[in-house]
PDB file of N, CA and C in Angstrom:
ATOM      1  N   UNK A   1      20.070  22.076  17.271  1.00  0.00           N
ATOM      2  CA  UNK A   1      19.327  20.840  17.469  1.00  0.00           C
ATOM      3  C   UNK A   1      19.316  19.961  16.228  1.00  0.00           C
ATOM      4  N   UNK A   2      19.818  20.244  14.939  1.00  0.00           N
ATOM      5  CA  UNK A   2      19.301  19.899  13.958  1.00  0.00           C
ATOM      6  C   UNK A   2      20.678  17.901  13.822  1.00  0.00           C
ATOM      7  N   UNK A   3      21.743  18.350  14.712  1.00  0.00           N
ATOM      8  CA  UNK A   3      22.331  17.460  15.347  1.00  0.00           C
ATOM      9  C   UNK A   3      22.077  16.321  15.945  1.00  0.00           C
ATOM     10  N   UNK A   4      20.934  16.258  16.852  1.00  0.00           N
ATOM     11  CA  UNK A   4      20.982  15.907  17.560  1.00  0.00           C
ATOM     12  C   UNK A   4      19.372  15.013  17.036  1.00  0.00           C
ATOM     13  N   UNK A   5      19.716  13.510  17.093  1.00  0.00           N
ATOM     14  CA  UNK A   5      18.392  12.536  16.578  1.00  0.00           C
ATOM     15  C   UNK A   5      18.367  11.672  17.011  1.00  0.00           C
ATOM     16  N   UNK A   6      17.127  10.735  17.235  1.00  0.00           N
ATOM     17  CA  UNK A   6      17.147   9.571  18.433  1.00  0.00           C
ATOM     18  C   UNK A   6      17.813   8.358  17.474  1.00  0.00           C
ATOM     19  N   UNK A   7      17.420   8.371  16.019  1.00  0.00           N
ATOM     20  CA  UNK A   7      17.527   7.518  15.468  1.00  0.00           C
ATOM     21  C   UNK A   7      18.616   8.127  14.740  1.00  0.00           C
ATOM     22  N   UNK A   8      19.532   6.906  13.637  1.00  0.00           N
ATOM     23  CA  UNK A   8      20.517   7.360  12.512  1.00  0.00           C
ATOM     24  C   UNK A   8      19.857   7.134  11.082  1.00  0.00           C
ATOM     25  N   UNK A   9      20.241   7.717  10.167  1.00  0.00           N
ATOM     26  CA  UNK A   9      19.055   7.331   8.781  1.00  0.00           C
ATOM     27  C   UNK A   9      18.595   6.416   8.822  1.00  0.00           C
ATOM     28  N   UNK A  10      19.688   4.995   8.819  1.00  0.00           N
ATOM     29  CA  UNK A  10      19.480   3.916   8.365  1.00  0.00           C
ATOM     30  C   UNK A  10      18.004   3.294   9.515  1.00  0.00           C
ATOM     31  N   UNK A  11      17.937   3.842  10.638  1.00  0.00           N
ATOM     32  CA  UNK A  11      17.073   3.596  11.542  1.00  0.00           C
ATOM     33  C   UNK A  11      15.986   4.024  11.174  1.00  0.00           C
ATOM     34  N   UNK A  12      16.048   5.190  10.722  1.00  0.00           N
ATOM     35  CA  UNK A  12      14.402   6.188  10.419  1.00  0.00           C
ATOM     36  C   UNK A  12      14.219   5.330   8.977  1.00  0.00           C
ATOM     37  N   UNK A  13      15.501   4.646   8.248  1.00  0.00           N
ATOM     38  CA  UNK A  13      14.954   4.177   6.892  1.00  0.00           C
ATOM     39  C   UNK A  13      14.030   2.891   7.308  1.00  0.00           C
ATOM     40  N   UNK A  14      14.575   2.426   8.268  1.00  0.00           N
ATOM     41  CA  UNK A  14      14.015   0.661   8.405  1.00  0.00           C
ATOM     42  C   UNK A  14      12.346   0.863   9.364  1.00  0.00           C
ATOM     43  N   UNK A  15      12.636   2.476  10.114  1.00  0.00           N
ATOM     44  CA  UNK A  15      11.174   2.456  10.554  1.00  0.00           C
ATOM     45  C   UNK A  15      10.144   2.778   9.118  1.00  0.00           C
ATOM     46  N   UNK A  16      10.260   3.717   8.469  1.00  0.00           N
ATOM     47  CA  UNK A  16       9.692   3.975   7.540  1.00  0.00           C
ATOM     48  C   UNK A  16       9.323   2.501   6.210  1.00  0.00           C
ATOM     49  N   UNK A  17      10.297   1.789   6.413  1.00  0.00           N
ATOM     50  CA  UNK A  17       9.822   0.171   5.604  1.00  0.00           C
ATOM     51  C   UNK A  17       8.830  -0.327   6.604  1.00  0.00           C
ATOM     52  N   UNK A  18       9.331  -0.614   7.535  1.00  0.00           N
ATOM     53  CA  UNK A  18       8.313  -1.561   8.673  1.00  0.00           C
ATOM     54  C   UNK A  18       7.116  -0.818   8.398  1.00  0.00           C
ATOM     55  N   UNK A  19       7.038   0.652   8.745  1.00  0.00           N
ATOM     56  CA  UNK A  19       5.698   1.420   8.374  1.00  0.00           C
ATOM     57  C   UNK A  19       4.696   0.719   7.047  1.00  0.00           C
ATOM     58  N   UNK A  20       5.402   1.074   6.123  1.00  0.00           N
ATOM     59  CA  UNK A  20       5.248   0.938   4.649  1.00  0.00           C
ATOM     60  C   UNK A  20       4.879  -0.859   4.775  1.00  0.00           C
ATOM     61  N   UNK A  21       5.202  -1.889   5.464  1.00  0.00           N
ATOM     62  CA  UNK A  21       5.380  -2.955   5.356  1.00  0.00           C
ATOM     63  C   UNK A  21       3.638  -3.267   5.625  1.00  0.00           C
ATOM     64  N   UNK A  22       3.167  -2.901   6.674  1.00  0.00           N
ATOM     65  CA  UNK A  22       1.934  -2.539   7.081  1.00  0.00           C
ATOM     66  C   UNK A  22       1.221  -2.286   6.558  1.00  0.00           C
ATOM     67  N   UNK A  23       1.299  -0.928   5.829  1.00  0.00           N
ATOM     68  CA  UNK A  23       0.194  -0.676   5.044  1.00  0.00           C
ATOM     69  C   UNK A  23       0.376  -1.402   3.835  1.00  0.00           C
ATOM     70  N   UNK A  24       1.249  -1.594   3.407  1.00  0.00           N
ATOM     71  CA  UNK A  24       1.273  -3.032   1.787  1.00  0.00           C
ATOM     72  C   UNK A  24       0.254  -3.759   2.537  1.00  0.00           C
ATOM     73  N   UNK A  25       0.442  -4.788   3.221  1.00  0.00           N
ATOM     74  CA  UNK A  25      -0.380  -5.582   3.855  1.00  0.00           C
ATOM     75  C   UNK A  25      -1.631  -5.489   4.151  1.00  0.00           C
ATOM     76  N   UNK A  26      -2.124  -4.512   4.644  1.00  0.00           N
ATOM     77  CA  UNK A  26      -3.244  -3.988   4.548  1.00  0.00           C
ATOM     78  C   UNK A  26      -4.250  -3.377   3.306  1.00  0.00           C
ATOM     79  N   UNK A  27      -3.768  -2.699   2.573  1.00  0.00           N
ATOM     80  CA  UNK A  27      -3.614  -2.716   1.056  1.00  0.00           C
ATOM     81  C   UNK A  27      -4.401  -3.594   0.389  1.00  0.00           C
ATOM     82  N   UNK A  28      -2.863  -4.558   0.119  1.00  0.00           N
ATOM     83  CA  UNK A  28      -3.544  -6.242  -0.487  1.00  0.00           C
ATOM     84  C   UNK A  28      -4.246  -6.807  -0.248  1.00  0.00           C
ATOM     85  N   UNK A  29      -4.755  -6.820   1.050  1.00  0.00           N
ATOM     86  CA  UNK A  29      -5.987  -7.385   2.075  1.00  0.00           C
ATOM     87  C   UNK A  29      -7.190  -6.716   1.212  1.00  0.00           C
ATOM     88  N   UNK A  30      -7.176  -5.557   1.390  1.00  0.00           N
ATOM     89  CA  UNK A  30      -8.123  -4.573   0.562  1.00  0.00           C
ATOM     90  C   UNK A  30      -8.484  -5.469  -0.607  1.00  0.00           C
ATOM     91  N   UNK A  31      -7.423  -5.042  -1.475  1.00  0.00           N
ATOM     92  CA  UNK A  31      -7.845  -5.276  -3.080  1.00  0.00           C
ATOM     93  C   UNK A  31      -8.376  -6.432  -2.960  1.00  0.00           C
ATOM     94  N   UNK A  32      -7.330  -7.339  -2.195  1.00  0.00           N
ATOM     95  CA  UNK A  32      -8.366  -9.162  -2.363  1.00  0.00           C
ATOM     96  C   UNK A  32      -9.620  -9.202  -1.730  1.00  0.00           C
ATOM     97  N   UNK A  33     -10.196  -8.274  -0.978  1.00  0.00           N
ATOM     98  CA  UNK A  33     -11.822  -8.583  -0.490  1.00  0.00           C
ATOM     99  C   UNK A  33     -12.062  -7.817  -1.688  1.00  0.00           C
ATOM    100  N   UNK A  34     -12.008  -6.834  -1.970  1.00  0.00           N
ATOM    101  CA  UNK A  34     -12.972  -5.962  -2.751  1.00  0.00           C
ATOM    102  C   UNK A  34     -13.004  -7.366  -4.357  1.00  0.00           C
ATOM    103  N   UNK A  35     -12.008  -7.603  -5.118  1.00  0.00           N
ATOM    104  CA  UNK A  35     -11.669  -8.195  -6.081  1.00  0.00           C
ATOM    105  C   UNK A  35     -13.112  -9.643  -5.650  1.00  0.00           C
ATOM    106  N   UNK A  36     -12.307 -10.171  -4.594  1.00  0.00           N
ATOM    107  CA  UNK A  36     -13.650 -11.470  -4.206  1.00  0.00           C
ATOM    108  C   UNK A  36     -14.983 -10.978  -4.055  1.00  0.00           C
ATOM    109  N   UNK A  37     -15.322  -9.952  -3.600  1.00  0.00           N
ATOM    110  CA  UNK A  37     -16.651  -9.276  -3.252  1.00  0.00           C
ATOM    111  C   UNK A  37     -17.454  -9.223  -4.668  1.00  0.00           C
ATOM    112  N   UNK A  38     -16.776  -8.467  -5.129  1.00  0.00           N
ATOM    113  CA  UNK A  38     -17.012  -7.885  -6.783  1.00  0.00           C
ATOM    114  C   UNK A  38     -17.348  -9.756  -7.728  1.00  0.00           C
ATOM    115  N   UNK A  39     -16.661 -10.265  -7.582  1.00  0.00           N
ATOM    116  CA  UNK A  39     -16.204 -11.738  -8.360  1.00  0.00           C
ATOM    117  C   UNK A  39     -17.404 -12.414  -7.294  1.00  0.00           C
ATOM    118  N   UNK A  40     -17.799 -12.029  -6.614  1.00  0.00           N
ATOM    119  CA  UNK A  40     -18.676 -13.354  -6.007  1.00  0.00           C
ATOM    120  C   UNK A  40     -20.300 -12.720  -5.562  1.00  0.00           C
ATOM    121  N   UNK A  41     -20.206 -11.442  -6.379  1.00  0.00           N
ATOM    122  CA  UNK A  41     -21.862 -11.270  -6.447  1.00  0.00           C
ATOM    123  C   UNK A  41     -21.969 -10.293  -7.714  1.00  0.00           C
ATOM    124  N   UNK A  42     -22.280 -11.453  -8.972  1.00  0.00           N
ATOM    125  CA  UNK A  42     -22.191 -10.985  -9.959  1.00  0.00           C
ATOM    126  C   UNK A  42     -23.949  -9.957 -10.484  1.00  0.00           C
ATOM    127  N   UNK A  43     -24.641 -10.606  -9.342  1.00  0.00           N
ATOM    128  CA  UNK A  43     -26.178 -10.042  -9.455  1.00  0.00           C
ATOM    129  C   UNK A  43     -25.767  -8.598  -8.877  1.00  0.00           C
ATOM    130  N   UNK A  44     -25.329  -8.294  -8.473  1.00  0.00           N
ATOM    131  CA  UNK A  44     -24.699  -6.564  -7.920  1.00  0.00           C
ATOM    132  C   UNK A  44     -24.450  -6.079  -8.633  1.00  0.00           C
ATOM    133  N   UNK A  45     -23.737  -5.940  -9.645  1.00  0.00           N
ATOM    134  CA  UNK A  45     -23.338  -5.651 -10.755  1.00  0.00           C
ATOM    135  C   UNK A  45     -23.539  -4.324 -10.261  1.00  0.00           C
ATOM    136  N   UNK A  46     -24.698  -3.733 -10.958  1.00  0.00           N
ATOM    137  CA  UNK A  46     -25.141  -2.677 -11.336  1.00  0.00           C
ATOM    138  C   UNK A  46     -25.288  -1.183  -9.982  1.00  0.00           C
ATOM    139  N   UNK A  47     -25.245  -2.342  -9.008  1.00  0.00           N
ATOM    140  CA  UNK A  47     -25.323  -1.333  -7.556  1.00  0.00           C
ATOM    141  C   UNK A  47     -23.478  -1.106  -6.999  1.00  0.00           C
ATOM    142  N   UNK A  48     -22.802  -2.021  -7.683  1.00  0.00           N
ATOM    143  CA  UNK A  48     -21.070  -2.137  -7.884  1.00  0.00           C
ATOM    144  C   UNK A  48     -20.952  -1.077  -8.856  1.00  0.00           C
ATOM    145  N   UNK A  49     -21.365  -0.532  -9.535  1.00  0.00           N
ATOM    146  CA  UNK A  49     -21.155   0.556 -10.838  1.00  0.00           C
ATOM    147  C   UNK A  49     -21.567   1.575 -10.492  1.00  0.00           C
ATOM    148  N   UNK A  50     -22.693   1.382  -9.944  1.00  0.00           N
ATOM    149  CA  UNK A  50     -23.549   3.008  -9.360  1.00  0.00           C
ATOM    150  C   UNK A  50     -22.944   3.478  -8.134  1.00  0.00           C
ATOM    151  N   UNK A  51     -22.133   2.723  -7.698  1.00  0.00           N
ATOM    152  CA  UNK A  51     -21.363   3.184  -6.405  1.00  0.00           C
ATOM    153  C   UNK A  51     -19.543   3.251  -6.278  1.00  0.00           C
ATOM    154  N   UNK A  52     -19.483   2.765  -7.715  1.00  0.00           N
ATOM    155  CA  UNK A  52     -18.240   2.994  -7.564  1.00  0.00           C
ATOM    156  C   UNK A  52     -17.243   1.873  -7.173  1.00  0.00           C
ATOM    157  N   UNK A  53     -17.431   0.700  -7.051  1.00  0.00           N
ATOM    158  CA  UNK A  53     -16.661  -0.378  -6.480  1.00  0.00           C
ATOM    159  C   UNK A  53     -15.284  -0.928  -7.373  1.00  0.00           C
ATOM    160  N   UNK A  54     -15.808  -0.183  -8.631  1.00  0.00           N
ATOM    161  CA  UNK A  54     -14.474  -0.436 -10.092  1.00  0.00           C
ATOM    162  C   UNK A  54     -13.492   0.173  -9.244  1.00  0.00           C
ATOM    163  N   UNK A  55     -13.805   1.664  -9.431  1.00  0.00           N
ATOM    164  CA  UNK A  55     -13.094   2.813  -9.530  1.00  0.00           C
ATOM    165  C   UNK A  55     -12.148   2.765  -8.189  1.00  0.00           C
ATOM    166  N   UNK A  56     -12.997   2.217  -6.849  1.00  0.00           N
ATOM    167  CA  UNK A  56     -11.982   1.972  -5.792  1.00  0.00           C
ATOM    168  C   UNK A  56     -11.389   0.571  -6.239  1.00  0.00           C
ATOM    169  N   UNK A  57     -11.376  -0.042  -6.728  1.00  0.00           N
ATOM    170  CA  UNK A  57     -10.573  -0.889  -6.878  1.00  0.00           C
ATOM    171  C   UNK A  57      -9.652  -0.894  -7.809  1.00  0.00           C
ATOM    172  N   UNK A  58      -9.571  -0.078  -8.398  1.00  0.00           N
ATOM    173  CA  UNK A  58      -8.712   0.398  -9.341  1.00  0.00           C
ATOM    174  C   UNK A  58      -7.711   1.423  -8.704  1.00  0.00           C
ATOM    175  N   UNK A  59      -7.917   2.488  -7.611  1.00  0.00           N
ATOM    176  CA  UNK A  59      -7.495   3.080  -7.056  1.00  0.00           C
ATOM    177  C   UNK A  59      -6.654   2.460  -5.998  1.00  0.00           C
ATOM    178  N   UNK A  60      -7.178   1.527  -5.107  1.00  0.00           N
ATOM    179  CA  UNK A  60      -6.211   0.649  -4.366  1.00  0.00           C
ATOM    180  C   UNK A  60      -5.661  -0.170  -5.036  1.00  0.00           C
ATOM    181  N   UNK A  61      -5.697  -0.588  -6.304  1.00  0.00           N
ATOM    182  CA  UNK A  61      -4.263  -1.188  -6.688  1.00  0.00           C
ATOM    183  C   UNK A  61      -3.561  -0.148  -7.167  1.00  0.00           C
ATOM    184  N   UNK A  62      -3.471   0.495  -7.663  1.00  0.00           N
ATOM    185  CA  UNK A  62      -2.673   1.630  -8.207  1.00  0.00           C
ATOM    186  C   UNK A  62      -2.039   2.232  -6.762  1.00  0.00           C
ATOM    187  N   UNK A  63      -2.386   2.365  -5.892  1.00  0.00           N
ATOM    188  CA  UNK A  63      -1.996   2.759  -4.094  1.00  0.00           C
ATOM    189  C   UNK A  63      -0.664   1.527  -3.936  1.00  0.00           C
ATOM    190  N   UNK A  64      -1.345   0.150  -4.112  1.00  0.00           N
ATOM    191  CA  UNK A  64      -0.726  -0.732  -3.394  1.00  0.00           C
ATOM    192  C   UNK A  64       1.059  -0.545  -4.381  1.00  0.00           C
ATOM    193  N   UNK A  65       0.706  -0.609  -6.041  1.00  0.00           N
ATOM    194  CA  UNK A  65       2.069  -0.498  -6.354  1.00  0.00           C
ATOM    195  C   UNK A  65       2.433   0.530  -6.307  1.00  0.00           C
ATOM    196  N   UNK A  66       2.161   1.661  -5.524  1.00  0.00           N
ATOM    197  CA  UNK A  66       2.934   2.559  -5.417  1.00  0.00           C
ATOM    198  C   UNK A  66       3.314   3.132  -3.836  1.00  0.00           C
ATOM    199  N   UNK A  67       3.020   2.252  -3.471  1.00  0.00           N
ATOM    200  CA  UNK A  67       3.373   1.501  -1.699  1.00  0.00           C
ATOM    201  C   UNK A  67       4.836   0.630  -2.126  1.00  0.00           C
ATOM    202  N   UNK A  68       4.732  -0.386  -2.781  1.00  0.00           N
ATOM    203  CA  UNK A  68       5.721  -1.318  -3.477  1.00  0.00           C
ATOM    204  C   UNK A  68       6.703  -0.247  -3.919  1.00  0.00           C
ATOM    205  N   UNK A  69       6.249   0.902  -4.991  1.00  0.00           N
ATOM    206  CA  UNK A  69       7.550   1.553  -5.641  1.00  0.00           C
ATOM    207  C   UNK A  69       8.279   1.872  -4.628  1.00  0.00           C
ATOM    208  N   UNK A  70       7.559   2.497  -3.982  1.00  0.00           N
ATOM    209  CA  UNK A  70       8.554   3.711  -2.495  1.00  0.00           C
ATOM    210  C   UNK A  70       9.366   2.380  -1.730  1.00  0.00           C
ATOM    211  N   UNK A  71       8.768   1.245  -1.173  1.00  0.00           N
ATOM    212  CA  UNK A  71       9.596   0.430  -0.527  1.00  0.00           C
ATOM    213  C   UNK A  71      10.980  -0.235  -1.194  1.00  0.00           C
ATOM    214  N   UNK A  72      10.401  -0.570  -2.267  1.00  0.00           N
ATOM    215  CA  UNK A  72      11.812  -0.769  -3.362  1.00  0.00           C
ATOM    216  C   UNK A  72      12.753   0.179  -2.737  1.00  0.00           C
ATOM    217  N   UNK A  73      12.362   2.130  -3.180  1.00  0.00           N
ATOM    218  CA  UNK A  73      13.242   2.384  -3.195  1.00  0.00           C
ATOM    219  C   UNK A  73      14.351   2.406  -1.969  1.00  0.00           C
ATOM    220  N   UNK A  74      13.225   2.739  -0.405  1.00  0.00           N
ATOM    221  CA  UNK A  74      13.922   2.234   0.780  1.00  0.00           C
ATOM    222  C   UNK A  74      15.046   1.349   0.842  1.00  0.00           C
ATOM    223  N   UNK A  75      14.360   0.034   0.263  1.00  0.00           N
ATOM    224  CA  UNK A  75      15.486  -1.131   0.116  1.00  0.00           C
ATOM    225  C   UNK A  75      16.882  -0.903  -0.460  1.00  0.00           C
ATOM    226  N   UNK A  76      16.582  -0.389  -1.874  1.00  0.00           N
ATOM    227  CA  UNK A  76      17.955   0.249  -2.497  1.00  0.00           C
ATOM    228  C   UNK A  76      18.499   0.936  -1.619  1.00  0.00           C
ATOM    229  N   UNK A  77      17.902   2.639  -1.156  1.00  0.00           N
ATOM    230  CA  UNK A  77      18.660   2.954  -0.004  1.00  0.00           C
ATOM    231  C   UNK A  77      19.383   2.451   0.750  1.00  0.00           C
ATOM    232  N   UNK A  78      18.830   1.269   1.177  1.00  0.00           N
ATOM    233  CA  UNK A  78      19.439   1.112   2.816  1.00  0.00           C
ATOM    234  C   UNK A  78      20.617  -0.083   2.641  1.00  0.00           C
ATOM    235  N   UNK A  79      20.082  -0.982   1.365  1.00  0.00           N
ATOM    236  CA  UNK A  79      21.731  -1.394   0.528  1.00  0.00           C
ATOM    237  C   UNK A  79      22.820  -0.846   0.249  1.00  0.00           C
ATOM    238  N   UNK A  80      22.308   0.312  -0.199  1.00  0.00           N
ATOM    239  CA  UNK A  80      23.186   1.356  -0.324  1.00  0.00           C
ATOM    240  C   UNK A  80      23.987   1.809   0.629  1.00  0.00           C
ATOM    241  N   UNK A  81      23.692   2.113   1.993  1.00  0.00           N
ATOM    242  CA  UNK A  81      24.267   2.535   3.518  1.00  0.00           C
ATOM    243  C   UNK A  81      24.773   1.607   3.557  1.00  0.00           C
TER     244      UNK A  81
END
């Protein structure tokens, strides 16, 4: 069976971007509410610190470029084919 696949790489490569395409998008959506949220209630401050609102936002950007790295490399891949 190991023969036998619905898709050919280059197919499973372009589903796996489209995938990846999605969650970037979703992602960035993220960081830009959290970034505006944070930036537009500066009286929070302190309930933004005690809960952590840095630290996820620091974490979803660090996610998002490394959403970006992997798709890069897709791209190269599939230039490559």
């Amino acid at each position: 069976m190991v023969g036998l696949t619905f898709f050919d790489r280059k197919a499973r490569l372009l589903l796996m971007l489209g995938m990846l395409n999605d969650v970037y998008a979703d992602t960035a959506s993220t960081v830009v509410n959290l970034r505006d949220f944070m930036s537009s209630h500066p009286e929070m401050r302190e309930e933004i610190e005690e809960f952590g609102l840095n630290d996820l936002l620091s974490s979803a950007t660090e996610f998002e470029k490394r959403v970006l790295e992997v798709m890069e490399k897709l791209k190269a891949e599939l230039y490559r084919t």
